[in-house]
N, C-alpha and C. Protein backbone atom coordinates (compact mmCIF):
# COMPACT_ATOMS: atom_id res chain seq x y z
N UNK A 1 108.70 104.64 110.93
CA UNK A 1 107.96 105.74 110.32
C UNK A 1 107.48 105.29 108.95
N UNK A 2 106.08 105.43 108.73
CA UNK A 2 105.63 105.21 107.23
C UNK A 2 106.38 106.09 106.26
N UNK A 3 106.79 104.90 104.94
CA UNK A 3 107.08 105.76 103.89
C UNK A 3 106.12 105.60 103.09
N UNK A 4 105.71 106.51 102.08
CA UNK A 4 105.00 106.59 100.96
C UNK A 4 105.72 106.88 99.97
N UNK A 5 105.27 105.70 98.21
CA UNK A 5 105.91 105.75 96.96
C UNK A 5 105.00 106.06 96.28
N UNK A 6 104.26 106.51 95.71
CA UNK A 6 103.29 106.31 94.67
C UNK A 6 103.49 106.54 93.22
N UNK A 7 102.98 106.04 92.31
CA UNK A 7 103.57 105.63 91.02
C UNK A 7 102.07 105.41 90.22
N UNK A 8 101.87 106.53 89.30
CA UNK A 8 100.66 106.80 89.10
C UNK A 8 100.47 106.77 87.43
N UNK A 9 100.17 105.58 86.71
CA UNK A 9 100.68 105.46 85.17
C UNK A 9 99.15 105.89 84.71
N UNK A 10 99.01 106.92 84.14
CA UNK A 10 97.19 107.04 83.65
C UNK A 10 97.02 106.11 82.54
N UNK A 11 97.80 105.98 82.05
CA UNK A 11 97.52 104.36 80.54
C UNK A 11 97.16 103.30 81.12
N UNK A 12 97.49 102.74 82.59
CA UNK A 12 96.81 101.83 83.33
C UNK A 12 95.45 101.92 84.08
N UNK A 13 95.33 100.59 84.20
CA UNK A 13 94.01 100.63 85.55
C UNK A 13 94.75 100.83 86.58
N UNK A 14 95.82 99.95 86.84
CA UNK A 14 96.49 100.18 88.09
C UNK A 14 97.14 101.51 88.24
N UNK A 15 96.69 101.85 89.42
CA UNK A 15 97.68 103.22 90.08
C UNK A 15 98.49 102.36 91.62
N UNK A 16 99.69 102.10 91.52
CA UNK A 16 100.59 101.85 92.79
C UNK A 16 101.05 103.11 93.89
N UNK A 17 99.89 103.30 94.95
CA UNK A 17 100.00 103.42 95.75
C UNK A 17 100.63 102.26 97.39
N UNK A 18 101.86 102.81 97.87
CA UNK A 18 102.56 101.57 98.68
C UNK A 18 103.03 102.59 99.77
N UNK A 19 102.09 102.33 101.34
CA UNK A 19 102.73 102.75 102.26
C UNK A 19 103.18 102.26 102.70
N UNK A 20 104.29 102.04 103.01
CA UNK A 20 104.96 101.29 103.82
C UNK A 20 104.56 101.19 105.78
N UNK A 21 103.91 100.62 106.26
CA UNK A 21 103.62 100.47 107.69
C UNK A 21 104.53 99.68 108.34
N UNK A 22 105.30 98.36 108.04
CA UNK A 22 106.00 97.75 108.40
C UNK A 22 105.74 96.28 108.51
N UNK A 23 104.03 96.05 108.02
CA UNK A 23 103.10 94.66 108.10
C UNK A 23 102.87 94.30 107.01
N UNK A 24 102.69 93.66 106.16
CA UNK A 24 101.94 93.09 104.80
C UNK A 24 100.16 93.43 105.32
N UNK A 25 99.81 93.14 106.42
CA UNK A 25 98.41 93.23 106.71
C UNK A 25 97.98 95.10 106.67
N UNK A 26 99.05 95.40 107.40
CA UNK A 26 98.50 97.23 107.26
C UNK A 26 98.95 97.77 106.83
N UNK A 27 99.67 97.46 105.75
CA UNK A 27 100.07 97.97 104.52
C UNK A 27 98.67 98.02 103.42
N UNK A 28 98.18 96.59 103.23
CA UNK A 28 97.23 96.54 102.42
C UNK A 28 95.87 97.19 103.30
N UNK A 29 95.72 97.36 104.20
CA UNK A 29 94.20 98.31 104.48
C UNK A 29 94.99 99.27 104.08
N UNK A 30 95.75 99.94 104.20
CA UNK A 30 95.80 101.80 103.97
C UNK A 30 96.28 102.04 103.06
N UNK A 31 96.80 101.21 101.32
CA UNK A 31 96.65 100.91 100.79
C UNK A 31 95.38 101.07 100.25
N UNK A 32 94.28 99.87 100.35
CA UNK A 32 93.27 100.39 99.74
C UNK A 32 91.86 101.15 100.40
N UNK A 33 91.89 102.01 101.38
CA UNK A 33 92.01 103.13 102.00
C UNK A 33 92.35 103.77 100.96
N UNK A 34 93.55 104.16 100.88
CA UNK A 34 94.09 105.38 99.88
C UNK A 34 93.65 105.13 98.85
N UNK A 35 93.47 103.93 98.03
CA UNK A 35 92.73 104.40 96.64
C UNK A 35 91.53 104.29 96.75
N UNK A 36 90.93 103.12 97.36
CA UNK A 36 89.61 103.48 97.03
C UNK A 36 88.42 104.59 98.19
N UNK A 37 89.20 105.52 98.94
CA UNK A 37 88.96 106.57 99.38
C UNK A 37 88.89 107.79 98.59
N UNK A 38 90.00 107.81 97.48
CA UNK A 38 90.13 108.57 96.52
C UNK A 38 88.87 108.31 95.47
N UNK A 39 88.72 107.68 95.12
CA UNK A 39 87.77 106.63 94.14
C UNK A 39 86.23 107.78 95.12
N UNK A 40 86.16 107.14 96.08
CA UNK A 40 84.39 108.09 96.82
C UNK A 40 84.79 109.79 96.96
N UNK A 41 85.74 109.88 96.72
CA UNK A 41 85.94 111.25 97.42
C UNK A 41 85.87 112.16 96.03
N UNK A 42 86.38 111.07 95.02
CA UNK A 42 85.67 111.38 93.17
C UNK A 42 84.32 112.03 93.28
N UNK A 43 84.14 110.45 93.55
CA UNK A 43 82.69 110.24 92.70
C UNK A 43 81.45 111.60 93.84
N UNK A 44 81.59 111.73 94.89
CA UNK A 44 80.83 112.56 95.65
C UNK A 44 81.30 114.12 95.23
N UNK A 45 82.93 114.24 94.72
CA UNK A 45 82.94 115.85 94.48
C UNK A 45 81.62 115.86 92.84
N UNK A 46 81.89 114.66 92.26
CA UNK A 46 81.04 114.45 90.86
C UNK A 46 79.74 115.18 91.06
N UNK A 47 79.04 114.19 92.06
CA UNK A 47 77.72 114.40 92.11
C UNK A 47 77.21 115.73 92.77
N UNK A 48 78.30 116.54 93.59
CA UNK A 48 78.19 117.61 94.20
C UNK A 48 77.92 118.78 93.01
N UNK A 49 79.46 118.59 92.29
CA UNK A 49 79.56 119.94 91.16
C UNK A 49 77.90 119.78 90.17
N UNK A 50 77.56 118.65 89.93
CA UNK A 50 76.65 118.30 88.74
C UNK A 50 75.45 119.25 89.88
N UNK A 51 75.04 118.96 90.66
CA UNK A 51 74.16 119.73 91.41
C UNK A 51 74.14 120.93 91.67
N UNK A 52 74.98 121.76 91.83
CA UNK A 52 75.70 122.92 91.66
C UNK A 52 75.29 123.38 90.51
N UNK A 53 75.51 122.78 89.27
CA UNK A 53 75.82 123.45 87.74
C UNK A 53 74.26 123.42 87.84
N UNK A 54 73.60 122.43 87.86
CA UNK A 54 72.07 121.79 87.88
C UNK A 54 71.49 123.29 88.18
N UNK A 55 71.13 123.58 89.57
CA UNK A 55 70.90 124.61 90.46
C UNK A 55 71.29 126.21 90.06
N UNK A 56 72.52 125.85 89.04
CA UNK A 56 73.24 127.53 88.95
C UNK A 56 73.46 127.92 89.55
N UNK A 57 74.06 128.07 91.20
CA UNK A 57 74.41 128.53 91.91
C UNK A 57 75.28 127.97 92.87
N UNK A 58 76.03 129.14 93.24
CA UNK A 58 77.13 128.43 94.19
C UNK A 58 77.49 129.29 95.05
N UNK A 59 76.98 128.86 96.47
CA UNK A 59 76.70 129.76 97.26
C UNK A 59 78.11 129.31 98.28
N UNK A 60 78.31 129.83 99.14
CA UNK A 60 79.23 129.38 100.12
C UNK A 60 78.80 128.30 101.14
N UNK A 61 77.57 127.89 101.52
CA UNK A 61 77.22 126.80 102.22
C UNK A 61 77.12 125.62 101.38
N UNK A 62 76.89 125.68 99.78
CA UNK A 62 76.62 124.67 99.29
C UNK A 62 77.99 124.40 98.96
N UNK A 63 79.14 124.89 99.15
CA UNK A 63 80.64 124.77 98.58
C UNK A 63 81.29 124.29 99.65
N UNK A 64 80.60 124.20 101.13
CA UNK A 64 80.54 123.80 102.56
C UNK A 64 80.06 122.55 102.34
N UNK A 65 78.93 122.39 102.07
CA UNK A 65 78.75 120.74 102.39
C UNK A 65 78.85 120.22 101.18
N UNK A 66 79.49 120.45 100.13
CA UNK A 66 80.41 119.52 98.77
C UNK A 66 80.92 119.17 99.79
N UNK A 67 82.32 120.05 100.21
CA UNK A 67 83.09 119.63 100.83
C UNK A 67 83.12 118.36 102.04
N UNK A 68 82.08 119.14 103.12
CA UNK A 68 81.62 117.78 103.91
C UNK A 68 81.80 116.41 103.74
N UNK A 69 80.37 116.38 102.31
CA UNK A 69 80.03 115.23 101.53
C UNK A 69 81.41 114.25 100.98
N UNK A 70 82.11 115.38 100.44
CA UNK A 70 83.31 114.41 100.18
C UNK A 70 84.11 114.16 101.04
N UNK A 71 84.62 114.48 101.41
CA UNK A 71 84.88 114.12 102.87
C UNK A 71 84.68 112.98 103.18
N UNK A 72 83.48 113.21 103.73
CA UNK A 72 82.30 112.08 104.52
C UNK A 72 82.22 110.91 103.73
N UNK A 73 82.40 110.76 102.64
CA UNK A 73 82.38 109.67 101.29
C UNK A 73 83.59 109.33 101.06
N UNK A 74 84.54 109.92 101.13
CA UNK A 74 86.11 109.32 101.27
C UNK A 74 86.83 108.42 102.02
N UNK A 75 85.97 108.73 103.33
CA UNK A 75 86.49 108.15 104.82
C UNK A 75 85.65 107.06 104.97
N UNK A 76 84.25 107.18 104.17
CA UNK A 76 83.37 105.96 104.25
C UNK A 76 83.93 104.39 103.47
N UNK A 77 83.96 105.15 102.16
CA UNK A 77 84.39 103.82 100.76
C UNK A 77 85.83 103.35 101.37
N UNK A 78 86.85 104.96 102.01
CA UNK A 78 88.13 104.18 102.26
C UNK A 78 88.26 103.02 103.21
N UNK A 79 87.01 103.26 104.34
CA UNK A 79 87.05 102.15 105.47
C UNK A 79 86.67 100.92 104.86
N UNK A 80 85.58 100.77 104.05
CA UNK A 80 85.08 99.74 103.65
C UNK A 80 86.45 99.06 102.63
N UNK A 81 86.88 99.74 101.88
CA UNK A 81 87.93 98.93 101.07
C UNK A 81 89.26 98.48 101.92
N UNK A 82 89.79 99.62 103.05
CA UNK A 82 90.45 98.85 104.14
C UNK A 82 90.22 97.48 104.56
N UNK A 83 88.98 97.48 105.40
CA UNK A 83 88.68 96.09 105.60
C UNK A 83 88.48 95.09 104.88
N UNK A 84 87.92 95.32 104.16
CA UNK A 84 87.64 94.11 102.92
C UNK A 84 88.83 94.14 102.60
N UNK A 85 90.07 95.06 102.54
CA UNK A 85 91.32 94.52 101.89
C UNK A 85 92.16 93.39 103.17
N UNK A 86 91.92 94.21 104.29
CA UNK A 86 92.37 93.63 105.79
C UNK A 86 91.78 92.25 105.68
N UNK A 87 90.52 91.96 105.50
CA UNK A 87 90.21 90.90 105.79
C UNK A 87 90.60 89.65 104.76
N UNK A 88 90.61 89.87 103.38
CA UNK A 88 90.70 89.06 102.78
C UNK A 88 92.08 88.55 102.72
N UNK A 89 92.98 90.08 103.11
CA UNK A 89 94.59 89.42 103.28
C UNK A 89 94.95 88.43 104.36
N UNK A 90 94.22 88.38 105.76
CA UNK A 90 94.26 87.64 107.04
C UNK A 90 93.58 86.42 106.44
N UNK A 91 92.98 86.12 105.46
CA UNK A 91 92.22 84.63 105.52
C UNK A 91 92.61 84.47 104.35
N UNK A 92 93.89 84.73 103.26
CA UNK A 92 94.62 84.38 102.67
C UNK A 92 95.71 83.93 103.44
N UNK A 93 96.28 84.65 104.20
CA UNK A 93 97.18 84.31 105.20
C UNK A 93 96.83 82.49 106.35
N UNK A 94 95.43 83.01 106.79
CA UNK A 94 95.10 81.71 107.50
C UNK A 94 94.67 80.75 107.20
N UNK A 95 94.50 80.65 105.79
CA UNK A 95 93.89 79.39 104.95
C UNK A 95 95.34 79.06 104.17
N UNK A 96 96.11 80.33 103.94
CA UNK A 96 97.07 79.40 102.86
C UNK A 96 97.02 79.58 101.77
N UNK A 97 95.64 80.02 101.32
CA UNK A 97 95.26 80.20 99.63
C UNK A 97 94.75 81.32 98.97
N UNK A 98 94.78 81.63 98.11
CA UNK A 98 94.10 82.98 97.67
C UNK A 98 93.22 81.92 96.37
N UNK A 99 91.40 82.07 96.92
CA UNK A 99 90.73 81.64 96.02
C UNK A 99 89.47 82.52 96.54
N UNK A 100 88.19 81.88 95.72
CA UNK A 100 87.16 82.84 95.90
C UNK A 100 86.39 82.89 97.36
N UNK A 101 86.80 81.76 98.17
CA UNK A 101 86.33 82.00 99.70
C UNK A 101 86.69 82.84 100.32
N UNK A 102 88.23 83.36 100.18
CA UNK A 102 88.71 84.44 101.15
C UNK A 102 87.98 85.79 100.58
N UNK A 103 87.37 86.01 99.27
CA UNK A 103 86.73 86.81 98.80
C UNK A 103 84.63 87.03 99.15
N UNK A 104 84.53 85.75 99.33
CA UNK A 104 83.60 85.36 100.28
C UNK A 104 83.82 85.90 101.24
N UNK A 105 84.67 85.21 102.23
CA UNK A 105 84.66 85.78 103.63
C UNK A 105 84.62 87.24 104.03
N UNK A 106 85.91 87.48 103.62
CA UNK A 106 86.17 88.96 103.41
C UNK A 106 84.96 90.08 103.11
N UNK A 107 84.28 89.87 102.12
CA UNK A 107 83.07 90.26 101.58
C UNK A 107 81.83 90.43 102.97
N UNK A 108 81.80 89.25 103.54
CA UNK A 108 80.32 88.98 104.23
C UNK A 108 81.29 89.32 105.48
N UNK A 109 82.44 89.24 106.01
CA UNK A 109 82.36 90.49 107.55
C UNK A 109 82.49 91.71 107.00
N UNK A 110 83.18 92.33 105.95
CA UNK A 110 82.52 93.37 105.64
C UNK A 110 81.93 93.77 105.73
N UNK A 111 80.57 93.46 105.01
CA UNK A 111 79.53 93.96 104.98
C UNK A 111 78.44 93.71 106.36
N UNK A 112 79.10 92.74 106.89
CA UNK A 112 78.18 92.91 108.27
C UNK A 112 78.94 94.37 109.08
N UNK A 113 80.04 94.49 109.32
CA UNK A 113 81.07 95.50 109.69
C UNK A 113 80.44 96.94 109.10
N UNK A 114 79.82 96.73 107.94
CA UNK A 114 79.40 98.05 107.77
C UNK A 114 78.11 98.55 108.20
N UNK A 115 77.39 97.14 108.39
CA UNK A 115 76.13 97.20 108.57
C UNK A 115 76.11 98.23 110.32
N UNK A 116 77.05 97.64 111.25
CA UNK A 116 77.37 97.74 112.53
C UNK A 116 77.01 99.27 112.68
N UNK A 117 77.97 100.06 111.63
CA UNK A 117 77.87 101.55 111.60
C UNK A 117 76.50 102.33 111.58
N UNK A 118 75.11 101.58 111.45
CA UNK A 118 73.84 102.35 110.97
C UNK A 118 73.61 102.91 112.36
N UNK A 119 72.75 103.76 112.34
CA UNK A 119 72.41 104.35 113.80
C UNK A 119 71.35 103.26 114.78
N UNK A 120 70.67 102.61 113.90
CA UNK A 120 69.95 101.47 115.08
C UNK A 120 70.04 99.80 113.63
N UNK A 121 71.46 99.38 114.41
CA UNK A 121 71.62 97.65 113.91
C UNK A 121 70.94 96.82 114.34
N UNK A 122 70.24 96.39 113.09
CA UNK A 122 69.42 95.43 113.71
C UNK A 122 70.09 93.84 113.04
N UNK A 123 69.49 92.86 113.68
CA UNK A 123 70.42 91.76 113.43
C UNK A 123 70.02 91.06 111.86
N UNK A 124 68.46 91.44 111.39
CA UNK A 124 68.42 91.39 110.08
C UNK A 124 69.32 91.93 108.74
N UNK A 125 69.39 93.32 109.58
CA UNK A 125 70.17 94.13 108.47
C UNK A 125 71.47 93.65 108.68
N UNK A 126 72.13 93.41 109.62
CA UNK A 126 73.57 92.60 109.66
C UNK A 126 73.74 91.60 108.83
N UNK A 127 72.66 90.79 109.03
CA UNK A 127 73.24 89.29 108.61
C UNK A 127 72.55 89.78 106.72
N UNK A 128 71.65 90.21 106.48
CA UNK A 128 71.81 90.93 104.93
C UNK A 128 72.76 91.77 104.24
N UNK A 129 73.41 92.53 105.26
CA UNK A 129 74.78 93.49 104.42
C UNK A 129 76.09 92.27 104.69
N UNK A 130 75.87 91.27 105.38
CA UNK A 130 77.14 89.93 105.52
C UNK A 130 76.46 89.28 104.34
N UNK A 131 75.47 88.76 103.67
CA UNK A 131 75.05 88.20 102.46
C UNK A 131 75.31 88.61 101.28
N UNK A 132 74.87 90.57 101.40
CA UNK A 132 75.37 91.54 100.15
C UNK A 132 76.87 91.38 99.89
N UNK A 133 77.37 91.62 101.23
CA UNK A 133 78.88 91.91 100.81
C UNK A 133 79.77 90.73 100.32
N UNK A 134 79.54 89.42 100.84
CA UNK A 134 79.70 88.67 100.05
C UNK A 134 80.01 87.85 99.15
N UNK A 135 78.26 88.10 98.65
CA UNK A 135 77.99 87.93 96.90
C UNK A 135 78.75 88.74 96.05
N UNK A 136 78.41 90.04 96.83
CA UNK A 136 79.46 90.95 95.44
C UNK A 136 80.83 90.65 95.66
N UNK A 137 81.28 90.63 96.70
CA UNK A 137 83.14 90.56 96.87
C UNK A 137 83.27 88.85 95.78
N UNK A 138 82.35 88.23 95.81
CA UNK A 138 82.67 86.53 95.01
C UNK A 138 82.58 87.00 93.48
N UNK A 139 81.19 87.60 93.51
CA UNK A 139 81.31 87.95 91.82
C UNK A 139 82.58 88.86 91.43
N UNK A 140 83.35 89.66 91.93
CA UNK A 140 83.79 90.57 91.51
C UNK A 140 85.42 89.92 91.55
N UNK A 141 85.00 88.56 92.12
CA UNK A 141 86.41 87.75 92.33
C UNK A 141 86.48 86.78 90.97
N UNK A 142 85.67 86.47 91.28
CA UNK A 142 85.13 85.44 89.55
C UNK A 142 85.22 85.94 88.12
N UNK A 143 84.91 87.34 88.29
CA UNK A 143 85.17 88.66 87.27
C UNK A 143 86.70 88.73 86.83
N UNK A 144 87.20 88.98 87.82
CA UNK A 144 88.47 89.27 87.89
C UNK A 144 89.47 87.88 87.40
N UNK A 145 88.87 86.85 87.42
CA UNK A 145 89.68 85.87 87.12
C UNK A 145 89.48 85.42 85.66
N UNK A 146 87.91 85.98 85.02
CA UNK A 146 87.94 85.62 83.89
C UNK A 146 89.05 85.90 82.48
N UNK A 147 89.20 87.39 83.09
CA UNK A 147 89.82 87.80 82.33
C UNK A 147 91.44 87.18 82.12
C-alpha cells in the first residue's frame, strides 16, 4: 500500500513530496506528478481568477470551467513531468550515469509522447515536440548545474 510523507518548508525551493510505491522508478513519476501537477493546477486556477476579476463576474458556469481548466491542466503538466521524470530515471539507471544525455533523452521521448496526445499526430509534429522537449530538458539540465 502507498505511503505518503510530505514535508513542505516555504523558505525553500524544494517541497519533499515522497510516495512511497515500492520502485525507485514509480516513486519518481508520481512524485513529480504530484508536484508538478500542483505547479499547472496553480498556474490555470491563476489565469482563471485574473479573467474572472478582468470580466467582473462570476457566474456559476464560469466557476465550472475554472474548475475544469484546472483540472484539465493538472493532469496535463502532471503527466508530462511523470514521464520526463520516468524517463530520465530509466536511462540513468541504463546508462549508469546521471549527465546531460539522460536529460536529452528523457526530454525528446517526452516530448514526442506528448506530441502522440494531439487529436491528428502527424509525424512532423512528433519528431518537433522530440526536438523541443529535448533542447529544453538539456538547457534546463545545464542550468541546473551551473549553479
Amino acid at each position: 500500500m502507498p505511503r505518503a510523507r510530505v514535508n513542505a518548508n516555504f523558505d525553500s525551493p524544494n517541497v519533499d513530496v515522497m510516495v512511497d510505491m515500492g520502485h525507485p522508478l514509480l516513486n519518481r513519476v508520481v512524485d513529480g506528478f504530484l508536484k508538478v501537477g500542483g505547479v499547472g493546477a496553480v498556474h490555470a486556477l491563476a489565469q482563471e481568477t485574473y479573467g474572472v476579476v478582468r470580466r467582473e463576474e462570476a457566474t456559476k458556469r464560469s466557476l465550472e470551467l475554472m474548475a475544469q481548466r484546472t483540472g484539465k491542466e493538472a493532469v496535463q503538466w502532471g503527466l508530462v513531468a511523470g514521464v520526463y521524470s520516468g524517463m530520465t530515471y530509466a536511462m540513468q539507471e541504463a546508462r549508469g550515469t546521471h549527465d546531460w544525455k539522460n536529460a536529452l533523452l528523457g526530454g525528446a521521448l517526452t516530448g514526442a509522447a506528448l506530441s502522440l496526445t494531439e487529436s491528428n499526430p502527424r509525424s512532423d509534429r512528433i519528431i518537433t515536440g522530440a526536438i523541443t522537449g529535448g533542447a529544453i530538458a538539456t538547457a534546463a539540465e545545464f542550468l541546473r548545474n551551473i549553479t
